[in-house]
Protein backbone atom coordinates (compact mmCIF):
# COMPACT_ATOMS: atom_id res chain seq x y z
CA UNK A 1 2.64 51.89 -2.42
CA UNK A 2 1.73 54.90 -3.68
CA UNK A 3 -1.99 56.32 -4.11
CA UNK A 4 -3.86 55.96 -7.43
CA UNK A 5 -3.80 58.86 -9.74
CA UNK A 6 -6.63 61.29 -8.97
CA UNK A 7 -9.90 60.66 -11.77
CA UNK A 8 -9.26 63.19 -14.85
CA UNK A 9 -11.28 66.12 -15.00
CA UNK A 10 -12.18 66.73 -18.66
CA UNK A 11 -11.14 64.37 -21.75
CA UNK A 12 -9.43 65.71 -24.78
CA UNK A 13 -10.57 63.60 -28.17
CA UNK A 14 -8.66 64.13 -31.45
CA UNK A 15 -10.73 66.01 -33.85
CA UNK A 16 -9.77 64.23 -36.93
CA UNK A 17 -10.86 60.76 -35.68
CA UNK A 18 -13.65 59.54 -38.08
CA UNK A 19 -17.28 58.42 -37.31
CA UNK A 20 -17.26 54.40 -36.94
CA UNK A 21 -19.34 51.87 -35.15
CA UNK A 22 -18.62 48.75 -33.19
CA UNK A 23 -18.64 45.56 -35.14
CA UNK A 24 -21.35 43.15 -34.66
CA UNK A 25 -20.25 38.86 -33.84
CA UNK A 26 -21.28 38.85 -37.23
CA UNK A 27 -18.81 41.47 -38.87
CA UNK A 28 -16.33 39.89 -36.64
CA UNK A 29 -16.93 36.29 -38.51
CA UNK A 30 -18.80 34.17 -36.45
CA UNK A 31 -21.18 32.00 -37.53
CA UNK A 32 -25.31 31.87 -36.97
CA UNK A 33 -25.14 29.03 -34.71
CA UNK A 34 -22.17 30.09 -32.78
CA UNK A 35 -23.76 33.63 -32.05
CA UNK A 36 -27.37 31.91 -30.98
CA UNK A 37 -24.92 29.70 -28.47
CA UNK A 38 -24.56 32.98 -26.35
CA UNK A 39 -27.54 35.02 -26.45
CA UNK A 40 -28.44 34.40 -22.99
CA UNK A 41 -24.74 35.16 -21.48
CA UNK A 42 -24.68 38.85 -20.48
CA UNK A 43 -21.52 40.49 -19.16
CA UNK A 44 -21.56 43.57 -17.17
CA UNK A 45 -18.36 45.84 -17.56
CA UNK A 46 -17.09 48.72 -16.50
CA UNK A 47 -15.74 50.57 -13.53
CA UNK A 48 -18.98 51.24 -11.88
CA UNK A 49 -19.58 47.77 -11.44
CA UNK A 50 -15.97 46.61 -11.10
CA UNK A 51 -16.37 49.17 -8.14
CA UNK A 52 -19.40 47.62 -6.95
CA UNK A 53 -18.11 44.07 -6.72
CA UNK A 54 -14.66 45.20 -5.14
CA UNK A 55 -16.60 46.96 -2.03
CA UNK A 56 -19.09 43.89 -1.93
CA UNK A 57 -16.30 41.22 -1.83
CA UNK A 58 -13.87 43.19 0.89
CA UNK A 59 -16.82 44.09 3.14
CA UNK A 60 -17.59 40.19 3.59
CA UNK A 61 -14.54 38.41 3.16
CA UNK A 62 -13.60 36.16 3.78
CA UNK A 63 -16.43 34.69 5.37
CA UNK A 64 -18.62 34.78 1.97
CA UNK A 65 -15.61 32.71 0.96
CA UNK A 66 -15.75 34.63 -2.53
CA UNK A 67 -13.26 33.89 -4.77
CA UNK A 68 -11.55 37.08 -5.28
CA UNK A 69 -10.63 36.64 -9.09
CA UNK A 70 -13.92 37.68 -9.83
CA UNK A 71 -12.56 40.73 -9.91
CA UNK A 72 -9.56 39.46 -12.41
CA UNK A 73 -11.65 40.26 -15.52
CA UNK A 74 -12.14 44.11 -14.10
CA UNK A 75 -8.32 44.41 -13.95
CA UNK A 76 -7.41 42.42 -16.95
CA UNK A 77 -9.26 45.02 -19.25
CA UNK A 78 -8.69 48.24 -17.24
CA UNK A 79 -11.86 48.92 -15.28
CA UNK A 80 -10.16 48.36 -12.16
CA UNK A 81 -6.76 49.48 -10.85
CA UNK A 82 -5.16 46.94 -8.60
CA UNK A 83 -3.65 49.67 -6.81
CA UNK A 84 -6.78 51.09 -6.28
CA UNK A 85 -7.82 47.56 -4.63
CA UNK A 86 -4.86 47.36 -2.53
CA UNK A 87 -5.50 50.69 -0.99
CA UNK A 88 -8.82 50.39 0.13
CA UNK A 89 -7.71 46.48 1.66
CA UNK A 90 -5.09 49.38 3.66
CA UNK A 91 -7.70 51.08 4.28
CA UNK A 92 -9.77 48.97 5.66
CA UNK A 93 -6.96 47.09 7.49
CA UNK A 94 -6.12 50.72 9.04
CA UNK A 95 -2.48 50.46 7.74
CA UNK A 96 -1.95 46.91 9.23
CA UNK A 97 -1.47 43.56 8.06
CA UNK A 98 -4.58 42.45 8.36
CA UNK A 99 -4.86 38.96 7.77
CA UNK A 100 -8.79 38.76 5.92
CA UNK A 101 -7.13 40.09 2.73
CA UNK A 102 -3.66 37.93 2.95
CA UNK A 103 -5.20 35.92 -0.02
CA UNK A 104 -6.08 38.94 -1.98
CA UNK A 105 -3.09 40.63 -1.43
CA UNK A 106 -0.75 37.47 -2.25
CA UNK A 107 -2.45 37.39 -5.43
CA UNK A 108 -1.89 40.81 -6.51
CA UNK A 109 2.00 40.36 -5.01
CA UNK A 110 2.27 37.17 -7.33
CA UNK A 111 1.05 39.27 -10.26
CA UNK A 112 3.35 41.97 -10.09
CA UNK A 113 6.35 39.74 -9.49
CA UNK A 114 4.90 37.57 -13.10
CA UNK A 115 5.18 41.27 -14.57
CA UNK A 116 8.52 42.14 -13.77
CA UNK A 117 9.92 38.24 -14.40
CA UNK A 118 8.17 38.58 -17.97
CA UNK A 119 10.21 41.85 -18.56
CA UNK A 120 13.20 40.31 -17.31
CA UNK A 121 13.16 37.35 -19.38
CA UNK A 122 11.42 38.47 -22.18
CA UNK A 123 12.67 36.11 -24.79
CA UNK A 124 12.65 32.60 -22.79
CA UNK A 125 9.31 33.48 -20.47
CA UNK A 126 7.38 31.32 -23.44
CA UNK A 127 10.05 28.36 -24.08
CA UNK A 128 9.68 24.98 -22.96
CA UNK A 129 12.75 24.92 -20.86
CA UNK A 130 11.69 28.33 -18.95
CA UNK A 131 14.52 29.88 -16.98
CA UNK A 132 16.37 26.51 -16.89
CA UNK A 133 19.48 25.36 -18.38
CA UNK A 134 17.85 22.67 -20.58
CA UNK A 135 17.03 21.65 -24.22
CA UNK A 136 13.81 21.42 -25.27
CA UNK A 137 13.91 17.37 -25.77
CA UNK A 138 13.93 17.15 -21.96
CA UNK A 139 10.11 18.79 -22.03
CA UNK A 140 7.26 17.05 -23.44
CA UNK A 141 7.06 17.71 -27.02
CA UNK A 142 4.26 20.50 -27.80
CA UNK A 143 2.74 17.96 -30.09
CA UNK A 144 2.70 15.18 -28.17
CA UNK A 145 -0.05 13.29 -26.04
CA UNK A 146 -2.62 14.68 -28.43
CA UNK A 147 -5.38 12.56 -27.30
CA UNK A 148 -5.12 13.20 -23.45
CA UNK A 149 -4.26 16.89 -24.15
CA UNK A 150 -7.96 16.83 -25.92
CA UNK A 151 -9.78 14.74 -23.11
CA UNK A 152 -8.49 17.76 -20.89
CA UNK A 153 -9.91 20.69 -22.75
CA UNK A 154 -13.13 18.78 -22.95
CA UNK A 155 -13.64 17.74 -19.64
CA UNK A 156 -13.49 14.16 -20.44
CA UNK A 157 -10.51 12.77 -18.15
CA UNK A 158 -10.43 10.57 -15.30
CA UNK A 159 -11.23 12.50 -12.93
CA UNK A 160 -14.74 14.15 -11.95
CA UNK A 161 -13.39 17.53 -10.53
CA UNK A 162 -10.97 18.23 -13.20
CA UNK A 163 -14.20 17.39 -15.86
CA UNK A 164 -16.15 19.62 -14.23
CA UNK A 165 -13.61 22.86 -14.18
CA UNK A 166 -12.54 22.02 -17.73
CA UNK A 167 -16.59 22.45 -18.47
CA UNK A 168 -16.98 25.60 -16.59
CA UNK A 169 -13.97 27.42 -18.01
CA UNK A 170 -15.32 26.63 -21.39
CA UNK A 171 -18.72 27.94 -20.70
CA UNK A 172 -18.19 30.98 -18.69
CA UNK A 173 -14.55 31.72 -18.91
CA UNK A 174 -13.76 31.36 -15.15
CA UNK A 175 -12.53 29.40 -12.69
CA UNK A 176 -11.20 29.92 -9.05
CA UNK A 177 -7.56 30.58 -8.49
CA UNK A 178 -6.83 27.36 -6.66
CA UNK A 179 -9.04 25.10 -9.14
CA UNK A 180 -6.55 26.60 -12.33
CA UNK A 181 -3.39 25.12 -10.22
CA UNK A 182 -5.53 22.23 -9.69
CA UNK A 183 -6.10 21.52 -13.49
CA UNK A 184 -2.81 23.06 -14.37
CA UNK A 185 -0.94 20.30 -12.53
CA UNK A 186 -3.41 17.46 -13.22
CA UNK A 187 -2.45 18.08 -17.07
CA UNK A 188 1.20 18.45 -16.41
CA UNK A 189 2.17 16.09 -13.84
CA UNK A 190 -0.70 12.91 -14.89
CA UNK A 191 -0.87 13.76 -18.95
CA UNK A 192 2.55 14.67 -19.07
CA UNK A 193 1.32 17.22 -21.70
CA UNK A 194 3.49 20.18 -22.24
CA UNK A 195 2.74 22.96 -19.96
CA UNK A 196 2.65 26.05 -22.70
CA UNK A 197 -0.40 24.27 -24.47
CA UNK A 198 -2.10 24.04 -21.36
CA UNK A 199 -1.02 27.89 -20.96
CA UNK A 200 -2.15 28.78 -24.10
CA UNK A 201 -5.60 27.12 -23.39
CA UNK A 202 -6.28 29.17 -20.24
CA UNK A 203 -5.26 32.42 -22.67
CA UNK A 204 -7.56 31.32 -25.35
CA UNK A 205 -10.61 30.95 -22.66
CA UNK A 206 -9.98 32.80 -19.57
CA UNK A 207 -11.68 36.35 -19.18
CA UNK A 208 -9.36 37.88 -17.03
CA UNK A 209 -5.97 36.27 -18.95
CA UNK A 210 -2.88 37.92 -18.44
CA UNK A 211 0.28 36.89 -20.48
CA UNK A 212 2.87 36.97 -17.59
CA UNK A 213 -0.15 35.53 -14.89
CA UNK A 214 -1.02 32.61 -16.74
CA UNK A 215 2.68 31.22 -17.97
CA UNK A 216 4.19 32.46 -15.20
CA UNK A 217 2.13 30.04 -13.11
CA UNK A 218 1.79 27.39 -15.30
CA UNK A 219 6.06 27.71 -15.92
CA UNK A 220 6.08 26.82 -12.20
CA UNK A 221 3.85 23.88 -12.32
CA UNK A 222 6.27 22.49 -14.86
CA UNK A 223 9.20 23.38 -12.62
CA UNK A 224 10.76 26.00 -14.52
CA UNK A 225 9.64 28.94 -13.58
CA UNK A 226 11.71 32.00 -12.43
CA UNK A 227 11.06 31.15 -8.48
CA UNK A 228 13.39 28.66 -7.96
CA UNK A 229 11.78 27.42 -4.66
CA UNK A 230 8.19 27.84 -5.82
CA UNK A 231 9.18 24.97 -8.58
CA UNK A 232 7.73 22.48 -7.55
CA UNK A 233 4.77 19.89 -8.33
CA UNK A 234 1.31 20.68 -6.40
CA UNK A 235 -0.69 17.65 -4.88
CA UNK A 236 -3.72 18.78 -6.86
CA UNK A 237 -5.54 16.01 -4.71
CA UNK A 238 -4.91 17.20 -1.60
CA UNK A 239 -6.05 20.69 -2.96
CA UNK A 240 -9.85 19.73 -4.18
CA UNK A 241 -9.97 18.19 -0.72
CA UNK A 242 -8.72 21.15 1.06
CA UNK A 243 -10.28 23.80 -1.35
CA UNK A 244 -13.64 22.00 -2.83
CA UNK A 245 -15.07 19.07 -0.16
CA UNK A 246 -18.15 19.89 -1.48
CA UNK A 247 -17.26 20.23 -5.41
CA UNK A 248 -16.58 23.29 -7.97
CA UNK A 249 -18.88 25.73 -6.63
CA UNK A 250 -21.34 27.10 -9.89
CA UNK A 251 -20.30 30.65 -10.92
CA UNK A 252 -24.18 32.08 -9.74
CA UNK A 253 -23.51 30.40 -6.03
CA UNK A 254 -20.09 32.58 -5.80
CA UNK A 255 -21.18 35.71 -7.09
CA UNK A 256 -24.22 35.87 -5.28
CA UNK A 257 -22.33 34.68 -1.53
């Protein structure tokens, strides 16, 4: 893989651009109350502290056991070049395979592969039926199960795990990688909900969504995704006990590992 592309050294701005200012929550519609509900959430950005994190997270893992999408949001919006990442896991792995980063690296392998699917099948990536040869009436219908579909979102299922990353993606807008699958296939395989509203959830919420990412993975939960042998349904029981013995780790407890 080739090297990133050296920083630029001086910035050329258009001069007729006029003078404007950022919008306030308030010029952008929202409402008193739903403003006040997020005064004490503070989000650093950036590439400085994208930067920060990255060389944090690879000089400890993976015996911090941090969750490596933490850096998702830092790619999602630009701050942080996953080729950039990549190299300095080759760097630190001298070259070699090194198997600390095999997790990180299989993540950034799976999200160039969603990239390239999306631009092959750019007009069916979104349908029910994915990639496969079938009609729509042999999906759930995208209006259908209403009332499970909304126990979901609001953590009120079943099922305490599932409650309890429904909550946290609501609240902060993350979740680890293998608790998405988890609630991804919960929704799918035990709601029988259709898959793209559950996609279109994790867009609506997730900091670091990605288009081809998020249906790409969620097309495979459903079993019609563009992998054939990566169709299949996940036993998201097995994975909490593999993954979370102890429970969803809080956000605070995984940042500050």
């Amino acid at each position: 893989m080739r090297q990133p592309i050296p920083f630029p050294t001086n910035f050329l701005t258009p001069p007729h651009l006029e003078d404007t200012k950022i919008p306030s929550l308030k010029d952008l519609g929202y409402s008193v109350e739903e403003i006040k509900s997020v005064d004490d959430i503070y989000i650093l950005g950036g590439e400085d502290t994208a930067l920060s994190i990255m060389h944090a997270l690879l000089s400890t893992f993976p015996e911090t056991e941090q969750d490596p999408l933490i850096l998702g949001p830092f790619i999602a919006s630009g701050a942080l070049s996953p080729i950039l990442l990549y190299n300095n896991i080759k760097k630190l792995g001298e070259g070699k395979k090194d198997k600390r980063f095999e997790k990180i690296v299989d993540i950034l392998l799976w999200r160039d592969y969603f990239r390239f699917m999306l631009k092959k099948y750019p007009n069916i990536f979104f349908k029910p039926q994915g990639t496969k040869n079938s009609s729509p009436q042999d999906h759930p219908a995208l209006d259908g199960n209403e009332e499970l579909f909304e126990k979901w979102k609001s953590g009120h299922t079943e099922h305490d795990f599932i409650n309890s990353v429904m909550i946290q993606l609501q609240k902060t807008g993350y979740i680890p990688y293998q608790a998405r699958l988890i609630a991804a296939s919960y929704l799918v395989h035990e709601y029988q909900v259709n898959w793209l509203r559950g996609a279109s959830w994790y867009e609506e919420h997730l900091l670091d969504y990605s288009p081809a990412t998020v249906y790409g993975q969620w097309s495979h939960i459903a079993g019609v995704g563009t992998s054939e042998k990566d169709n299949k349904a996940l036993d998201w029981q097995k994975l909490i006990k593999t993954h979370f013995p102890n429970g969803l780790p809080k956000l605070d407890e995984i940042l500050v590992k």
